[in-house]
N, C-alpha and C. Protein backbone atom coordinates (compact mmCIF):
# COMPACT_ATOMS: atom_id res chain seq x y z
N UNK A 1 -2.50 -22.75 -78.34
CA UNK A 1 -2.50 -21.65 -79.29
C UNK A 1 -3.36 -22.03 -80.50
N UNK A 2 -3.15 -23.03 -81.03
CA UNK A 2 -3.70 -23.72 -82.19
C UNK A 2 -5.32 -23.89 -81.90
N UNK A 3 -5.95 -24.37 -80.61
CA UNK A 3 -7.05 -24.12 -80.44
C UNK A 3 -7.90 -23.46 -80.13
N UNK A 4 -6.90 -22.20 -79.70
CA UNK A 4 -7.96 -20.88 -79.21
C UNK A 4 -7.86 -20.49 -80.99
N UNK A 5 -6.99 -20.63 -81.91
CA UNK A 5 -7.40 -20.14 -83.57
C UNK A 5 -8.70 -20.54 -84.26
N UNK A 6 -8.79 -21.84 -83.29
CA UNK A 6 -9.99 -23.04 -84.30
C UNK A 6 -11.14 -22.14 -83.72
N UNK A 7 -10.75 -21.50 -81.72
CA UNK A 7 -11.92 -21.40 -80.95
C UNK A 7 -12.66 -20.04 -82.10
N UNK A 8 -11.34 -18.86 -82.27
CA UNK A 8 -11.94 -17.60 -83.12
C UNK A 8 -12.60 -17.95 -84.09
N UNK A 9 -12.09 -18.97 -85.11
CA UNK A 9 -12.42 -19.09 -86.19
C UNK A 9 -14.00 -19.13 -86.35
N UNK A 10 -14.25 -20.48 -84.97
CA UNK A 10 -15.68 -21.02 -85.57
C UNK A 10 -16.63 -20.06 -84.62
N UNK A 11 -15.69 -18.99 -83.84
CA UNK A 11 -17.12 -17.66 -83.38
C UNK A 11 -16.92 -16.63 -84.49
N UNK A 12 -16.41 -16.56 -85.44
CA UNK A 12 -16.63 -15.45 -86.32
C UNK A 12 -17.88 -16.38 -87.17
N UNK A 13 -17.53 -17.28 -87.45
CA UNK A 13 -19.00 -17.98 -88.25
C UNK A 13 -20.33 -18.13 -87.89
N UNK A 14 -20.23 -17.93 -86.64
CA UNK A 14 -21.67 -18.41 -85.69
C UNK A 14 -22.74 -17.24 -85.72
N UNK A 15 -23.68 -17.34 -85.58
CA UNK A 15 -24.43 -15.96 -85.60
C UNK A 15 -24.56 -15.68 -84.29
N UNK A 16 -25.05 -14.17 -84.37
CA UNK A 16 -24.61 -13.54 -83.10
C UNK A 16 -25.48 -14.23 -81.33
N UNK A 17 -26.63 -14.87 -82.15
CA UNK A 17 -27.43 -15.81 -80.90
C UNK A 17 -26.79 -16.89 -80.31
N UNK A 18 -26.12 -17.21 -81.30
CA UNK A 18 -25.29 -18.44 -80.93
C UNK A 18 -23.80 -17.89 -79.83
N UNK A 19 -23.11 -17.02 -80.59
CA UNK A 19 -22.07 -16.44 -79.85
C UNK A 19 -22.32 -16.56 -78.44
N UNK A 20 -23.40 -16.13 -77.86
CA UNK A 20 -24.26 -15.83 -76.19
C UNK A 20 -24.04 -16.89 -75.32
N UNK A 21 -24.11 -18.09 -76.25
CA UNK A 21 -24.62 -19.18 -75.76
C UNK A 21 -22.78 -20.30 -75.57
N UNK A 22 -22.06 -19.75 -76.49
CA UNK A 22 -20.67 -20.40 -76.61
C UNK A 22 -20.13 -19.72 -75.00
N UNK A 23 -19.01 -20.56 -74.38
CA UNK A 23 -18.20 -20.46 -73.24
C UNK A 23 -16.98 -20.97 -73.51
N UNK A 24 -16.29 -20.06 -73.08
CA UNK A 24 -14.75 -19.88 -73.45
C UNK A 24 -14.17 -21.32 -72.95
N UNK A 25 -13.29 -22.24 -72.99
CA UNK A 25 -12.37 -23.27 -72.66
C UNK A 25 -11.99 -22.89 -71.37
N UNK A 26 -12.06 -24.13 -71.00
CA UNK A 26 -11.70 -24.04 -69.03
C UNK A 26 -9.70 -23.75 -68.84
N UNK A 27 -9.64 -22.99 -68.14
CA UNK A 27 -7.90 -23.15 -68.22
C UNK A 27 -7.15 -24.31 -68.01
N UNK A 28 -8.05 -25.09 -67.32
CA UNK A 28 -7.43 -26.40 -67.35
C UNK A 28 -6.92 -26.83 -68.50
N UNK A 29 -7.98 -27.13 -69.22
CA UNK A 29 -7.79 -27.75 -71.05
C UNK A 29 -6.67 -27.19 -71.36
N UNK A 30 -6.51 -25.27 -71.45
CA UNK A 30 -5.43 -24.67 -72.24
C UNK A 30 -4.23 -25.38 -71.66
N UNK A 31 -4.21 -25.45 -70.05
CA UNK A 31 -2.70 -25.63 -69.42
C UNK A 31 -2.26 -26.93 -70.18
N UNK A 32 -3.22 -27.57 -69.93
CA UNK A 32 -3.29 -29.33 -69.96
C UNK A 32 -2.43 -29.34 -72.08
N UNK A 33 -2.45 -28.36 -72.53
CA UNK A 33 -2.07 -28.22 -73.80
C UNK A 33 -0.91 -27.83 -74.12
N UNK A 34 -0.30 -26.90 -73.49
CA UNK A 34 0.68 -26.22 -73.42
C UNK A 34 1.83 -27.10 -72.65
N UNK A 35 1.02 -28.32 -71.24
CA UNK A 35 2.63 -29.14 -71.15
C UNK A 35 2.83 -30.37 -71.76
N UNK A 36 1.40 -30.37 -72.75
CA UNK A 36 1.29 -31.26 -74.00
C UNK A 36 2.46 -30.84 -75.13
N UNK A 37 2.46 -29.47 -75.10
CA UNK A 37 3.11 -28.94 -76.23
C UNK A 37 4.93 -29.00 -75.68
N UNK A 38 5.17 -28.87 -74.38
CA UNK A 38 6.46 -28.78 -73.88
C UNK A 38 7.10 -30.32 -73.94
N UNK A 39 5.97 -31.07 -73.93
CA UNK A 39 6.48 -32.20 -73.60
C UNK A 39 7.27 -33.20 -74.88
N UNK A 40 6.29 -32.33 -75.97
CA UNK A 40 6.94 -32.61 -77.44
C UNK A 40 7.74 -32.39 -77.95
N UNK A 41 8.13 -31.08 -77.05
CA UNK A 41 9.77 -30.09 -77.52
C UNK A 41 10.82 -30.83 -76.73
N UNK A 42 10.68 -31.03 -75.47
CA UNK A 42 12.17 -31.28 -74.64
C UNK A 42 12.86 -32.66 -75.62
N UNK A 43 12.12 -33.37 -76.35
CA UNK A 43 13.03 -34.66 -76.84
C UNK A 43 13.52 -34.14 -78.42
N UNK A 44 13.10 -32.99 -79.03
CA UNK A 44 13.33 -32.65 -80.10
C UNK A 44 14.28 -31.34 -79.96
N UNK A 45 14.11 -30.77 -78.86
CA UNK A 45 15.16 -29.98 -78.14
C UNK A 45 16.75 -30.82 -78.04
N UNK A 46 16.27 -31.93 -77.38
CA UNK A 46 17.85 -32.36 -76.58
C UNK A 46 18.01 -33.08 -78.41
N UNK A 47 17.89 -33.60 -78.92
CA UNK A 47 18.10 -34.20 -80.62
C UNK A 47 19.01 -32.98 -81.16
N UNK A 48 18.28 -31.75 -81.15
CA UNK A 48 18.78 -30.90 -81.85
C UNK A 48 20.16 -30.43 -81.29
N UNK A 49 20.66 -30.42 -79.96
CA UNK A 49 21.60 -29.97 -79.02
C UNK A 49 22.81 -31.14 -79.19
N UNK A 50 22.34 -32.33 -79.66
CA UNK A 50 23.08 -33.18 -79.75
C UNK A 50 23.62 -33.43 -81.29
N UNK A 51 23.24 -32.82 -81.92
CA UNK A 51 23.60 -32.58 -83.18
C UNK A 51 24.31 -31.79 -83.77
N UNK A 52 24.41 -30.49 -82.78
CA UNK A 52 24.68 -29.48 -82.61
C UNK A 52 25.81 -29.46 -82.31
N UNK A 53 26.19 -30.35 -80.85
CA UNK A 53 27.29 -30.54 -80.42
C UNK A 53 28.66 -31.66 -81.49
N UNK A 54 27.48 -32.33 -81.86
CA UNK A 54 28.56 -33.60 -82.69
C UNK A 54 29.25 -32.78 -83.92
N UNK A 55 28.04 -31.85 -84.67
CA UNK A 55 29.13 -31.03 -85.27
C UNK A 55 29.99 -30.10 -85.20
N UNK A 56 30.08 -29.85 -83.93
CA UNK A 56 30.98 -28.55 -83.55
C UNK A 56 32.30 -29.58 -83.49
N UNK A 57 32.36 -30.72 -82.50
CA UNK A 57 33.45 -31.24 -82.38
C UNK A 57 33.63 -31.86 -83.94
N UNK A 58 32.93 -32.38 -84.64
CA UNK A 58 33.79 -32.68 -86.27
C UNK A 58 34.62 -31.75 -86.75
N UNK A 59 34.29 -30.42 -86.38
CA UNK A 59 34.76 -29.47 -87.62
C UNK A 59 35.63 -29.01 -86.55
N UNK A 60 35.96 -29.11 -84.74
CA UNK A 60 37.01 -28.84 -83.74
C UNK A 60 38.28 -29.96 -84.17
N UNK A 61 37.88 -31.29 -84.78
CA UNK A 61 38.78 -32.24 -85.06
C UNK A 61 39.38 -32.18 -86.22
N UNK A 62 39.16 -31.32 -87.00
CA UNK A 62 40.09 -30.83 -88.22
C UNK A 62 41.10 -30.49 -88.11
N UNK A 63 42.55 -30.61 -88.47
CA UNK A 63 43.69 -30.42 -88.37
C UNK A 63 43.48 -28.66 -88.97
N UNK A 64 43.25 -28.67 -89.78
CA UNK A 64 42.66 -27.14 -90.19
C UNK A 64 41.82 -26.27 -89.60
N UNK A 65 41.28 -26.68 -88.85
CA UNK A 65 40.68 -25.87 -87.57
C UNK A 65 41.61 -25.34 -86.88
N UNK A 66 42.24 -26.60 -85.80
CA UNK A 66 43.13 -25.97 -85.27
C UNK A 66 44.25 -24.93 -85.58
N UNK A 67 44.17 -25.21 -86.92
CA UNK A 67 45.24 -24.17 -87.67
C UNK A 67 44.65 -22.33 -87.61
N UNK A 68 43.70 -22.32 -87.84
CA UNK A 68 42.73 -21.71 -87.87
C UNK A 68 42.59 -20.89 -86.90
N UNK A 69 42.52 -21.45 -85.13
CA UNK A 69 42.41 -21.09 -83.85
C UNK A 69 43.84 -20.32 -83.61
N UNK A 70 44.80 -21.06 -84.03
CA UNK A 70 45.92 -20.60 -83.98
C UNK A 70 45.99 -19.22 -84.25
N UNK A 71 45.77 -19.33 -85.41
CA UNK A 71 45.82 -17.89 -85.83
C UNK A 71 45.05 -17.34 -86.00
N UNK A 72 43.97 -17.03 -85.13
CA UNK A 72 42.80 -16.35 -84.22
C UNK A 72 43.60 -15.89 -82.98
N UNK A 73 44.37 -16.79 -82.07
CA UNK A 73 44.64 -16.78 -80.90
C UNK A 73 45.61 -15.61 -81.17
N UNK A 74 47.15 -15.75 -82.01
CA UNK A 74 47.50 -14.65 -82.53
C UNK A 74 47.43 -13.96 -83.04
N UNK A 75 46.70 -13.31 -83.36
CA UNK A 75 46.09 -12.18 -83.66
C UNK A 75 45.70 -11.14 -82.75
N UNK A 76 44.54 -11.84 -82.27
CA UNK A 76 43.80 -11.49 -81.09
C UNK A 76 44.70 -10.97 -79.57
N UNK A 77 45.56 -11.89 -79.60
CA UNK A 77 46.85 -11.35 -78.92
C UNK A 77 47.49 -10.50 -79.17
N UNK A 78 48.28 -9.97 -80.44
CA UNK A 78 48.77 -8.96 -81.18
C UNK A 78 47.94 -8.12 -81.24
N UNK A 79 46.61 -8.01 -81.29
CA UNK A 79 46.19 -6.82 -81.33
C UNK A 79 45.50 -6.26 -79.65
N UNK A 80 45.05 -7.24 -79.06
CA UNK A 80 45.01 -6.38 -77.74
C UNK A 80 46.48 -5.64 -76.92
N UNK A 81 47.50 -6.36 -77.67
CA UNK A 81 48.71 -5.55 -77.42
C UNK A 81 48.70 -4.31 -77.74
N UNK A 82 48.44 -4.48 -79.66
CA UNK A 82 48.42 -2.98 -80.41
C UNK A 82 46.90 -1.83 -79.39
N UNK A 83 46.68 -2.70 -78.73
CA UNK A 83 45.55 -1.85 -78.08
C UNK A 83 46.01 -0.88 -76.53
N UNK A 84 47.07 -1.01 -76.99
CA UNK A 84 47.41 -0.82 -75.46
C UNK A 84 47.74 -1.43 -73.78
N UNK A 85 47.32 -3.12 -74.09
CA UNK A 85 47.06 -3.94 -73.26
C UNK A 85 48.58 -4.35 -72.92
N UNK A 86 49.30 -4.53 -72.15
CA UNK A 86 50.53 -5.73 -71.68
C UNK A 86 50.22 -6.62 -72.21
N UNK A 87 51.63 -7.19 -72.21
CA UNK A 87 51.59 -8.44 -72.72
C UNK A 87 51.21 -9.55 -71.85
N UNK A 88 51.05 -9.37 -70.19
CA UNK A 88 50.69 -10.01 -69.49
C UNK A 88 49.02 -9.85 -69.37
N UNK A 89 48.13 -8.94 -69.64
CA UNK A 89 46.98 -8.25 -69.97
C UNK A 89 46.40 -9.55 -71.07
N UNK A 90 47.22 -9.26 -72.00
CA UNK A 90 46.63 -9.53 -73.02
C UNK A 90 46.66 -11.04 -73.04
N UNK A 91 47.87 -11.81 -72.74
CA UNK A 91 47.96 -13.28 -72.37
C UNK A 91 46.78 -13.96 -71.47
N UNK A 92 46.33 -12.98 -70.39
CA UNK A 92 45.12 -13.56 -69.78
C UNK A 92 44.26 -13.76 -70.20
N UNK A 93 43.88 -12.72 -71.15
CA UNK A 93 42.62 -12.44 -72.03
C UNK A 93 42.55 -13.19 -72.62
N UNK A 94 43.42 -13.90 -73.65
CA UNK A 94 43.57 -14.71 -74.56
C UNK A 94 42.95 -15.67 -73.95
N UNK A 95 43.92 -16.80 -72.88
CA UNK A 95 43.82 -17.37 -72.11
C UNK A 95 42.05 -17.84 -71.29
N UNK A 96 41.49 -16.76 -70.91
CA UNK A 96 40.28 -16.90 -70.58
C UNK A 96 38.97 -17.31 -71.69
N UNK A 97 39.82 -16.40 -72.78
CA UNK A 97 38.55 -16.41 -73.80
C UNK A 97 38.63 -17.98 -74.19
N UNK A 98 39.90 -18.40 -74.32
CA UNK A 98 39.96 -20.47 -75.08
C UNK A 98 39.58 -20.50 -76.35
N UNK A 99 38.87 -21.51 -76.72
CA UNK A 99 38.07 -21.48 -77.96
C UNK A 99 37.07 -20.92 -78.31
N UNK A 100 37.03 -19.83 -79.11
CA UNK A 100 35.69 -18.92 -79.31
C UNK A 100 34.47 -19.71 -79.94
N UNK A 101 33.24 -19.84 -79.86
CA UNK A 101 32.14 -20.67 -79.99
C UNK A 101 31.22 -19.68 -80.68
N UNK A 102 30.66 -20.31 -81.68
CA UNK A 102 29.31 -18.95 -82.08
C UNK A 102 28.64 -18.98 -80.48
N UNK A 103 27.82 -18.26 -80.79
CA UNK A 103 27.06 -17.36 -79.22
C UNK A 103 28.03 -17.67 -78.14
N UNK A 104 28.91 -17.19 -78.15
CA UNK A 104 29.73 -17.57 -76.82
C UNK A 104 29.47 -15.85 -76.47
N UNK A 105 29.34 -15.96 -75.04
CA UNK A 105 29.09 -14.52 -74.40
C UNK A 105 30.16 -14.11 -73.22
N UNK A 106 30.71 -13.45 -72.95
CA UNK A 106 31.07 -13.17 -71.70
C UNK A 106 31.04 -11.91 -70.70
């Protein structure tokens, strides 16, 4: 990406005889860049995931967390009741969902 910017840059400067004479980068080069560029992410990827994770469990190991879940869990229970749900309904639900996680999807 970074070198097809340098590639625009230095054909807007060139005069138009010159332009004729320039040839675009072989795809090789680009590919050859791009698993240059992947190869830089996957170790700054897994760093970040692992950091990620160590603080989720610090702030899961709080006695106040758990306090916290608790009364998430009831709630969340009490009100899929007030929703109409059984109490056997709603116990599963609970049950399945566990500990809610930011981006947790289901």
């Amino acid at each position: 990406m970074r070198a097809a910017l340098l590639v625009m840059a230095a054909l807007a400067l060139l005069p138009a005889a010159a332009r004729a004479q320039v040839q675009p980068a072989p795809h090789d080069s680009t590919q050859a860049q791009i698993e240059a560029m992947q190869g830089m992410m996957g170790p700054m990827m897994g760093q970040m995931m692992q950091s990620m994770m160590e603080g989720t469990l610090r702030v899961l190991a709080k006695p106040e967390t758990a306090d916290q879940l608790a009364t998430f869990t009831r709630n969340y229970y009490d009100a899929l009741i007030r929703k109409g749900f059984t109490k056997a309904e709603a116990l599963e639900i609970v049950t399945k969902i566990g500990v809610p996680m930011p981006g947790m999807t289901r």
